[in-house]
Protein backbone atom coordinates (compact mmCIF):
# COMPACT_ATOMS: atom_id res chain seq x y z
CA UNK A 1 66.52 103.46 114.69
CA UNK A 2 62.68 103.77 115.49
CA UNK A 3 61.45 103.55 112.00
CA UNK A 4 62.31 101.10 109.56
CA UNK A 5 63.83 102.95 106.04
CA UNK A 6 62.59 101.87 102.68
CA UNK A 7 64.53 101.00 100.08
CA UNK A 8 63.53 100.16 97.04
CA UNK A 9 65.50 97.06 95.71
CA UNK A 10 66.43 95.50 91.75
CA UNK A 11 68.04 93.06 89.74
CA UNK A 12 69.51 94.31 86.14
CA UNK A 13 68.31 90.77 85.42
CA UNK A 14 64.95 89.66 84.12
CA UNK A 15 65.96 86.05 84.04
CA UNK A 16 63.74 83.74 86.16
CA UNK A 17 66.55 81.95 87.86
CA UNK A 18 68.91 84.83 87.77
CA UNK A 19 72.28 85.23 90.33
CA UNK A 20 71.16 88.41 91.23
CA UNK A 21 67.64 88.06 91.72
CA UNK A 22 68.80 84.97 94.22
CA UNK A 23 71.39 88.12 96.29
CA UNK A 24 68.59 90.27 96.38
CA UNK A 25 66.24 88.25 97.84
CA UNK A 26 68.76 87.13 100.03
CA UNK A 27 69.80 90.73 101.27
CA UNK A 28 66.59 91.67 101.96
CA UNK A 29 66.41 88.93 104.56
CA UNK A 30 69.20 90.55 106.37
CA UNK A 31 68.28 93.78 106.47
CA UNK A 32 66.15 93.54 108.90
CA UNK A 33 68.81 93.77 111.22
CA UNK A 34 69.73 97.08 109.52
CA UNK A 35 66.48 98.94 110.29
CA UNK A 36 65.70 98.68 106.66
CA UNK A 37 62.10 97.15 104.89
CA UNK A 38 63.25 96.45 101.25
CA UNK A 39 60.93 96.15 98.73
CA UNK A 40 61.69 94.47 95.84
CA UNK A 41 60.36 94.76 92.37
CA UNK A 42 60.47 92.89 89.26
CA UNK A 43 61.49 95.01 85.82
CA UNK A 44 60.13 92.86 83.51
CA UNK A 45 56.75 94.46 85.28
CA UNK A 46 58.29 97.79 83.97
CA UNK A 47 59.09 97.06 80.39
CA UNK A 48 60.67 100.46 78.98
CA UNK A 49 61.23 100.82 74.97
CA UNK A 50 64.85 100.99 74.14
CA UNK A 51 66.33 104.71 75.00
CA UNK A 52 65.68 107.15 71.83
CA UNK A 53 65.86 110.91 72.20
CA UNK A 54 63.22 111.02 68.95
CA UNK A 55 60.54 108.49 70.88
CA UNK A 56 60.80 110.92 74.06
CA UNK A 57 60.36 114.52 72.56
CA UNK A 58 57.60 112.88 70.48
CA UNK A 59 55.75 111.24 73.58
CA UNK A 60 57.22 112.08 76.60
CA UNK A 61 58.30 109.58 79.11
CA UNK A 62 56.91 106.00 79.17
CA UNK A 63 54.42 105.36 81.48
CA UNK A 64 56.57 102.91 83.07
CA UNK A 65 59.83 105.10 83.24
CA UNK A 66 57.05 107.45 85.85
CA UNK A 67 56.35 104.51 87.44
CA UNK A 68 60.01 103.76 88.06
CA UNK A 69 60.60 107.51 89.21
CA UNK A 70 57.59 107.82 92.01
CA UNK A 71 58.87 104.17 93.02
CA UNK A 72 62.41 105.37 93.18
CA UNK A 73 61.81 108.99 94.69
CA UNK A 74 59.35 106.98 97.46
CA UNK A 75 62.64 105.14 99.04
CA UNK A 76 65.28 106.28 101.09
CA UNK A 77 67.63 104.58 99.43
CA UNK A 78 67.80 102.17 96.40
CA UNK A 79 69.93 99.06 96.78
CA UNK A 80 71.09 97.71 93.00
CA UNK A 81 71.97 94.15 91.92
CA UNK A 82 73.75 94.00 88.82
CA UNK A 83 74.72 90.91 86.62
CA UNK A 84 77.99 91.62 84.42
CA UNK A 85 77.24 90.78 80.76
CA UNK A 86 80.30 91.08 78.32
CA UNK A 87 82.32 92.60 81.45
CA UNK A 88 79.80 95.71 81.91
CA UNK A 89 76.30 96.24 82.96
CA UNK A 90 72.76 94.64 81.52
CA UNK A 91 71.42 96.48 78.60
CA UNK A 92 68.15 96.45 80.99
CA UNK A 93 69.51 98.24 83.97
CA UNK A 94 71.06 101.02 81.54
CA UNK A 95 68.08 101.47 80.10
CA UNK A 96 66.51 101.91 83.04
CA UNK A 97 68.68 104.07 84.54
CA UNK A 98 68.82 105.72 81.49
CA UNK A 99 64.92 106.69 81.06
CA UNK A 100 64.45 107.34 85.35
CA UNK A 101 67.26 110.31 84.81
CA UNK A 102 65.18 112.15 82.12
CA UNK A 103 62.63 115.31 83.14
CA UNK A 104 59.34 114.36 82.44
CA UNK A 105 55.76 115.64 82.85
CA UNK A 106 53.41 117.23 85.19
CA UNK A 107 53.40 114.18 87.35
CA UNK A 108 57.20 113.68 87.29
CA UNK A 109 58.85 113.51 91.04
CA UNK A 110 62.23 115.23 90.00
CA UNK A 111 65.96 114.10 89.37
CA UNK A 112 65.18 110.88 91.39
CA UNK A 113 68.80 109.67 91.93
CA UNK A 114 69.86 113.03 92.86
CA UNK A 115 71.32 112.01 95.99
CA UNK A 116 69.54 108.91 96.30
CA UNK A 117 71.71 106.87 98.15
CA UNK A 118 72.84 103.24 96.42
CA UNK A 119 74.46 99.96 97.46
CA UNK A 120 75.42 97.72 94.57
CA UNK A 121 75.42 93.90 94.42
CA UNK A 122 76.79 91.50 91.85
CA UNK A 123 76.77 87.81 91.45
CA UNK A 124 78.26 85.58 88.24
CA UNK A 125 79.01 82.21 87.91
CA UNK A 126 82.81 83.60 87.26
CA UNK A 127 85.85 84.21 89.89
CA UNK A 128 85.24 88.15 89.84
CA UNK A 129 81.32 87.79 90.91
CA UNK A 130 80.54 90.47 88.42
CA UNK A 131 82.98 93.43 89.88
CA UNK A 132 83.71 95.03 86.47
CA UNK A 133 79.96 95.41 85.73
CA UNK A 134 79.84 96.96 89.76
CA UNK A 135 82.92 99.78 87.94
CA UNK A 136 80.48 100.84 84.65
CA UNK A 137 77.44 101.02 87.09
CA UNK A 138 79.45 103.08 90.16
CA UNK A 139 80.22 105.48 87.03
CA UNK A 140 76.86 105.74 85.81
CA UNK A 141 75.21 106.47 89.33
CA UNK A 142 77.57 108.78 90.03
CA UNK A 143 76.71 110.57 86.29
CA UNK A 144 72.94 111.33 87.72
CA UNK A 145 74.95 112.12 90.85
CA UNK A 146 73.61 109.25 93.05
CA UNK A 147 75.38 108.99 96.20
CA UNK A 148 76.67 105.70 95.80
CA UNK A 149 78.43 103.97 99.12
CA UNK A 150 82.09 103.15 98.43
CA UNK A 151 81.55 99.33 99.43
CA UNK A 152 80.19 96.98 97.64
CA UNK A 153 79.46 93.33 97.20
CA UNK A 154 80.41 90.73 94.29
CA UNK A 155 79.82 86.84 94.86
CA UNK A 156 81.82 84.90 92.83
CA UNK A 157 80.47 81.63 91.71
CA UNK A 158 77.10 82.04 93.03
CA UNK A 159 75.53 79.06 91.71
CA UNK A 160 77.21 77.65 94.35
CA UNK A 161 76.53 80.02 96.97
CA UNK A 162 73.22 79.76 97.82
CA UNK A 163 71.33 76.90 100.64
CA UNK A 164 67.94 75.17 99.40
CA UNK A 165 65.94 78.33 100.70
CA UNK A 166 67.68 80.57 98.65
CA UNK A 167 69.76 82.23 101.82
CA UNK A 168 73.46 82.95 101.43
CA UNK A 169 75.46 79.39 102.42
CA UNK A 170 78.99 81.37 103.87
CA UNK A 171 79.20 83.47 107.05
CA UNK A 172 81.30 85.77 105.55
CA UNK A 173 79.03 86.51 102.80
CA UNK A 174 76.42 86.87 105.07
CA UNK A 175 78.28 89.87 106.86
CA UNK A 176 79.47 91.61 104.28
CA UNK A 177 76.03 91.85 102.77
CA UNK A 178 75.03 93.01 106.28
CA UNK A 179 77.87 95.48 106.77
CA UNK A 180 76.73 96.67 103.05
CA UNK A 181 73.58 97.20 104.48
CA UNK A 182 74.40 98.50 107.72
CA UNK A 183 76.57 101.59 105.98
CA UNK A 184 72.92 101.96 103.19
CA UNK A 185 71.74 102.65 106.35
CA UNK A 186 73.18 105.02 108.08
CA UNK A 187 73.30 106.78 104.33
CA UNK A 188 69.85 106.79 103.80
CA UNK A 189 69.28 107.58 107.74
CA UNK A 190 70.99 111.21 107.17
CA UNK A 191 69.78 111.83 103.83
């Protein structure tokens, strides 16, 4: 690939010290190798109010749900890691999703996850490294037909799994993340 692709890459976690921050960071370290430039952003920077049909006919979408969009339609590809709470997805990534799949104004960019292709991520503390919240979100993707890949990635007890400079400790981690990112890729590549 001559050009790197751009994905656009977030955590359904606003905690500081969050699992899923930690695998983001550390996927976007290897996909270089993938002939992808991720860039990552922060959704506590993008607070949205809670979903309400009432609050958007009255004032259109949120500022911040736009931002999300333009951010969102800018990428060739979005790459997604999701913490499981209660054995499904954050209330903050639903919302999210939620408000970036709604029309908006003059300056919205479209059905943004129209297929926008997605690789998910999970990491817990727990045995399943968050795999039933990776089922809800597949379904919800595919919903505002994303084109989600059919791999994925869940670490299991990730506060184990990382080295002191946040990279991912087991070789076998390591390439499935990069075989992840590998097929994003080659998604994003004929998109």
């Amino acid at each position: 690939m001559s050009a790197q692709l751009k994905v656009l890459g977030f955590a359904g976690s606003t905690r500081e010290g969050s699992f899923n921050r930690q695998l983001l960071r550390a996927a976007a370290g290897l996909a270089v190798d993938a002939g992808l430039t991720v860039n990552i952003i922060d959704l506590r920077e993008y607070a949205l109010p809670l979903y309400d049909g009432d609050l958007e006919e009255r004032e259109g979408l949120p500022a911040n749900a736009l931002k999300l969009k333009q951010l969102i339609a800018s990428h060739d590809a979005v790459l997604l890691a999701s913490p499981e709470y209660n054995a499904s997805v954050s209330a903050v990534l639903k919302n999210t999703i939620d408000w970036t799949s709604r029309p908006g104004g003059a300056e919205d960019p479209g059905k943004v996850w129209n297929e926008k292709p997605v690789a998910l991520l999970s990491a817990s503390p727990g045995g399943l490294g968050g795999i039933r919240a990776l089922n809800h979100l597949r379904a919800i993707l595919l919903n505002v037909s994303a084109l989600v890949l059919p791999a994925q990635f869940a670490l299991g007890q990730a506060m184990e799994a990382f080295d002191e400079d946040g990279e991912l400790k087991s070789t076998d981690a390591q390439a499935a993340v990069k075989g992840l990112l590998a097929q994003l890729a080659k998604w994003a590549a004929v998109k």
